[in-house]
Protein backbone atom coordinates (compact mmCIF):
# COMPACT_ATOMS: atom_id res chain seq x y z
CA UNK A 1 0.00 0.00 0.00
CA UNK A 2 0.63 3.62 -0.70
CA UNK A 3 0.96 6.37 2.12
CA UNK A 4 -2.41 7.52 0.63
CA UNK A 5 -3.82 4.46 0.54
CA UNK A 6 -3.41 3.58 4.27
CA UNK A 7 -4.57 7.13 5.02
CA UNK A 8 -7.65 7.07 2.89
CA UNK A 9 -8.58 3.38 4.33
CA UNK A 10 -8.51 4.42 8.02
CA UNK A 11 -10.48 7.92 7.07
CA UNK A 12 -8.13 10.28 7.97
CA UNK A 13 -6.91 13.41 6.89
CA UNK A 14 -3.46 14.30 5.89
CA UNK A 15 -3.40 16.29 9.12
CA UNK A 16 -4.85 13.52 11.42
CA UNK A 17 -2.57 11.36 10.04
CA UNK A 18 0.16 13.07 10.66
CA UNK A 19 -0.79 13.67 14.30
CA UNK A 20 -1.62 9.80 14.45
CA UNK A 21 2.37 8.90 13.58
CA UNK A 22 3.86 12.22 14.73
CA UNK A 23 5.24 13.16 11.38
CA UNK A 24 5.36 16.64 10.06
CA UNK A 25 2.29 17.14 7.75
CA UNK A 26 4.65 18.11 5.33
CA UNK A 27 6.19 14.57 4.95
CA UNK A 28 2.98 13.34 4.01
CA UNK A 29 2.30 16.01 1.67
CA UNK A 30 5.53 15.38 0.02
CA UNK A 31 5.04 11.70 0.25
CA UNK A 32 1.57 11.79 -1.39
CA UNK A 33 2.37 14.23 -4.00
CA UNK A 34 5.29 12.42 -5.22
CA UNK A 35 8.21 14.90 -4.40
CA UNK A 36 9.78 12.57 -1.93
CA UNK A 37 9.35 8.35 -1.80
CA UNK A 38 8.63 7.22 2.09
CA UNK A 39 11.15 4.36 3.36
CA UNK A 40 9.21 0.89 2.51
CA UNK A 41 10.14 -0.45 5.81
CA UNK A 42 8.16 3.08 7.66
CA UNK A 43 5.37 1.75 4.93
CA UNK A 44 4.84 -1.34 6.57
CA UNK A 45 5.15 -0.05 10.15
CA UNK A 46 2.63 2.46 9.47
CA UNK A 47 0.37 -0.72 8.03
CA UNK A 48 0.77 -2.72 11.09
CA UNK A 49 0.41 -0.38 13.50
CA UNK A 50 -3.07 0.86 11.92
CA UNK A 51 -4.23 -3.10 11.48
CA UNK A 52 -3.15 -3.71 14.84
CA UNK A 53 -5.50 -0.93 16.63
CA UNK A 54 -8.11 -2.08 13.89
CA UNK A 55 -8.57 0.85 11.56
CA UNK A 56 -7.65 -0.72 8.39
């Protein structure tokens, strides 16, 4: 999955996201828009996390 993709299946906003994870906003912004490519392994900590707490 995509940054967006994990953000878009638990409902949040770019912002809430952010908040969620404690990453600047802007990360996820650049992430999303393509500018800058997210580490695969933060990828599939992010994923693991969100299925463990059941949002995805």
């Amino acid at each position: 999955m995509t940054i967006k993709e994990l953000r878009t299946a638990c409902g949040m906003t770019q912002k809430a996201f952010a908040e969620y994870f404690s990453i600047p906003k802007r990360s996820i912004e650049n992430w999303e828009g393509g500018t800058r490519n997210a580490p695969e392994y933060l990828i599939e900590l992010m994923e693991y996390k969100l299925r463990k707490e059941g949002l995805i």
